[in-house]
Protein backbone atom coordinates (compact mmCIF):
# COMPACT_ATOMS: atom_id res chain seq x y z
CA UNK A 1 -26.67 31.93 -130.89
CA UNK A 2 -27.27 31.93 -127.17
CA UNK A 3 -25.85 34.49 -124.82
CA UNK A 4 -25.63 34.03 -120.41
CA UNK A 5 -26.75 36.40 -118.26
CA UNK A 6 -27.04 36.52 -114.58
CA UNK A 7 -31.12 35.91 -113.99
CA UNK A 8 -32.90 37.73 -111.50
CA UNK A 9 -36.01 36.37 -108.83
CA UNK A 10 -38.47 36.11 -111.75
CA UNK A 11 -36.25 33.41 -113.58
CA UNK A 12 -36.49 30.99 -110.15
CA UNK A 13 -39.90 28.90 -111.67
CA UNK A 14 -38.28 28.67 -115.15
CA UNK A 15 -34.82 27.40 -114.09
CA UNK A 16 -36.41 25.06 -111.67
CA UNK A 17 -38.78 24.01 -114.24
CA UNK A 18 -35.69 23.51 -116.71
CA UNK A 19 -33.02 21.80 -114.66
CA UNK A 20 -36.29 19.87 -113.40
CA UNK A 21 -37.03 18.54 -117.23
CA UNK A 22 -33.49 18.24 -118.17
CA UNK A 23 -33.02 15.97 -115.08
CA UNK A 24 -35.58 13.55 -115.84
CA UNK A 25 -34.87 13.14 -119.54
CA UNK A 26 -31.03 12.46 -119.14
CA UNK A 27 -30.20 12.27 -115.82
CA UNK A 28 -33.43 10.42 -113.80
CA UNK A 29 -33.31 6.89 -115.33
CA UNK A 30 -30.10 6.16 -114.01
CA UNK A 31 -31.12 7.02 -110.06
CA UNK A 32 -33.59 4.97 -107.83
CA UNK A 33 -36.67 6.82 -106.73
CA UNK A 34 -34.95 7.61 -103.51
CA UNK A 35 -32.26 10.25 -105.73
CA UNK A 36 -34.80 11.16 -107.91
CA UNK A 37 -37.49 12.53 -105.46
CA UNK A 38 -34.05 14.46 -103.45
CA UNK A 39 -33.24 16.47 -106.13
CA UNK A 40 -36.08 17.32 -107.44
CA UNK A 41 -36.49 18.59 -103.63
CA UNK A 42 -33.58 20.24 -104.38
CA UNK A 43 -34.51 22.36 -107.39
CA UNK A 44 -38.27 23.23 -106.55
CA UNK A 45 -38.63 27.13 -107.64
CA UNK A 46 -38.92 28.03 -103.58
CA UNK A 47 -35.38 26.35 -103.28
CA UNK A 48 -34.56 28.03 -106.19
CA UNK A 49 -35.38 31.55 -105.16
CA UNK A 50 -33.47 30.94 -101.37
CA UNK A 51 -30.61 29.86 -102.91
CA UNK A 52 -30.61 32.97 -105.45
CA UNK A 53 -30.91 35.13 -102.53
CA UNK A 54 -27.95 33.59 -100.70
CA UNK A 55 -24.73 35.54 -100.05
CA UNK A 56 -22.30 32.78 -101.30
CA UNK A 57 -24.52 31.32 -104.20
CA UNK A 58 -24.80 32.68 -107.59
CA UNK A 59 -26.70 31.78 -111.02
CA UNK A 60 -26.23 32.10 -114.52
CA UNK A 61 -28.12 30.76 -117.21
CA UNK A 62 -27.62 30.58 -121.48
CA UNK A 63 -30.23 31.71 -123.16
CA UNK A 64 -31.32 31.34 -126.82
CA UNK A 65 -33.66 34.11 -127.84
CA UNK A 66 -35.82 33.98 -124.56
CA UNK A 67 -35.47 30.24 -123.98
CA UNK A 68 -33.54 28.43 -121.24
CA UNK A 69 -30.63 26.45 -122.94
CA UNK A 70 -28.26 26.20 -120.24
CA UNK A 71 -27.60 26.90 -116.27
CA UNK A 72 -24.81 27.08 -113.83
CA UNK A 73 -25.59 27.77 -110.28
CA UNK A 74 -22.22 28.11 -107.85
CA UNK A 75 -21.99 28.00 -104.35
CA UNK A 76 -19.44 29.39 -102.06
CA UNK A 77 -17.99 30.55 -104.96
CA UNK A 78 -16.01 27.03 -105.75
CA UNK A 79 -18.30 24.42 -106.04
CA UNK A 80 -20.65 23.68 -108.84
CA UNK A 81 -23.91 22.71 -107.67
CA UNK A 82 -26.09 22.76 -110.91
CA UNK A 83 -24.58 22.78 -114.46
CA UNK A 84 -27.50 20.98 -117.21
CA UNK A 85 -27.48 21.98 -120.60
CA UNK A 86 -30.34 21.00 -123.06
CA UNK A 87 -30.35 17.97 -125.38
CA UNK A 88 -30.24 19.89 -128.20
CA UNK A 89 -27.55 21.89 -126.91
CA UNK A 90 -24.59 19.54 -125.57
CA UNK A 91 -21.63 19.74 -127.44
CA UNK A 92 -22.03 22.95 -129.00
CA UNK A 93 -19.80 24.51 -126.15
CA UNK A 94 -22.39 25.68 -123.60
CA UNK A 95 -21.25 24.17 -120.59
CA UNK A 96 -18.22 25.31 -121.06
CA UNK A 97 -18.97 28.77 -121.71
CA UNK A 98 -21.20 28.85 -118.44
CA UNK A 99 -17.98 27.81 -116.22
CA UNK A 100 -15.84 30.26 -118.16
CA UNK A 101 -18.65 33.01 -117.27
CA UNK A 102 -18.55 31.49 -113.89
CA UNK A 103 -14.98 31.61 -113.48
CA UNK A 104 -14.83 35.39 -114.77
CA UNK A 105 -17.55 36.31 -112.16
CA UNK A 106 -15.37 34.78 -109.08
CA UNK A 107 -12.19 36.95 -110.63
CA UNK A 108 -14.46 40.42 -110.81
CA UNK A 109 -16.13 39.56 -107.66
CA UNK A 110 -12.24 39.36 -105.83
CA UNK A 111 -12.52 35.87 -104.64
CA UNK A 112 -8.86 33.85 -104.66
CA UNK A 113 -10.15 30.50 -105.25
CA UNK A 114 -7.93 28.03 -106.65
CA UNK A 115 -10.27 24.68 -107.57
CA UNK A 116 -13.49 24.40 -108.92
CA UNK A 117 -15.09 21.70 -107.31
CA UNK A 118 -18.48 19.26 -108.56
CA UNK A 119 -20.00 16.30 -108.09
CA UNK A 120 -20.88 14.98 -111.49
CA UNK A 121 -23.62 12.58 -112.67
CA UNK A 122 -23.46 9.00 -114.51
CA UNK A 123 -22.21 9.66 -117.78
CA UNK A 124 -21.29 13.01 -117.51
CA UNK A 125 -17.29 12.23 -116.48
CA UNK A 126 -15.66 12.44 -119.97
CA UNK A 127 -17.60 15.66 -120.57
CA UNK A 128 -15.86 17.19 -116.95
CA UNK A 129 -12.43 15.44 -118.05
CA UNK A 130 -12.57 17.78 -121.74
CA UNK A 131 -13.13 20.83 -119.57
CA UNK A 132 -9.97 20.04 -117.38
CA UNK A 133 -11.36 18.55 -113.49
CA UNK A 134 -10.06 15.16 -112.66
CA UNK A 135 -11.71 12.39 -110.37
CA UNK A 136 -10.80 13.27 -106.75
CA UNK A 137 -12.45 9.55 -105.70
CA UNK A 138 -14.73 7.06 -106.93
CA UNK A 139 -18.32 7.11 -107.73
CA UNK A 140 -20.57 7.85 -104.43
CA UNK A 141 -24.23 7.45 -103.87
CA UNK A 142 -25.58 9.73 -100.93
CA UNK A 143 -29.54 9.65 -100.49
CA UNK A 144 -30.06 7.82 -103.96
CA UNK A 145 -28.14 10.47 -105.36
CA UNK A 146 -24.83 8.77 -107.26
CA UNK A 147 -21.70 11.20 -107.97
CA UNK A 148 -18.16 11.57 -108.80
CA UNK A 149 -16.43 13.79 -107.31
CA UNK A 150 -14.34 16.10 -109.63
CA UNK A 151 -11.62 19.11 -109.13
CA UNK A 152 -10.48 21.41 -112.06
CA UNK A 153 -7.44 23.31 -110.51
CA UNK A 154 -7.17 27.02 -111.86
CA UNK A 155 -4.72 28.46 -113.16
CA UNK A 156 -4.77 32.79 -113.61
């Protein structure tokens, strides 16, 4: 059983290393080299750590004993940035308990936010659709990276 937590500075290396390794196995074939080399940019632990420290950007991860199963990061307290869960993982409710957790953190932090907001990967649409967000447009590709844009409206 895994449980999610909020991890602190000393987790930075680890989740980069794990959103880094979940990337490339499921995610990675499907970009060009251009998207591929941007987010791994993206999720280096030193970008990591400065986005842990930011004001409107929070973290939380599933864990599994001590091992990494699962991570959410949220910025500006609407939009998911990062949400990977492991292979072994996927469909055994994860992801969707890391946006529940997330969604609980915006209500005891006081923010009135009324959409959740992400721009999923290839292949990961039907898995957004179960958890309620809806296609705002069509798939996008900005610097190699390729996206749809999806909404889940809230409802409290």
């Amino acid at each position: 059983m895994y449980t999610i937590e909020e991890p602190g500075i000393s987790y930075c290396a680890r989740l980069s290393a794990f959103v880094g390794q979940v990337f490339m196995e499921s995610v990675a074939p499907k970009y060009q080299r251009q998207g591929v080399t941007a987010f791994l940019k993206y999720v280096t632990p030193r970008q990591v750590k400065k986005r842990m420290n930011a004001e409107d950007d929070f973290f939380l991860m599933a864990k599994e004993n001590d091992r990494i199963v699962g991570m959410i990061e949220m910025r500006e307290w609407n939009h998911i940035t990062l949400l990977f869960v492991e292979k072994e993982m996927r469909n055994e409710g994860v992801g969707k308990a890391l946006i529940k957790a997330a969604i609980e953190r915006i209500i005891d932090e006081g923010k009135e936010i009324n959409t959740l907001n992400v721009n999923v990967v290839p292949g990961a649409e039907s898995a957004y659709e179960a958890m309620g967000f809806s296609a705002l447009g069509d798939k996008t590709e900005k610097i190699g990276i390729i996206y749809t844009p999806m909404q889940k409206v809230l409802l409290y």
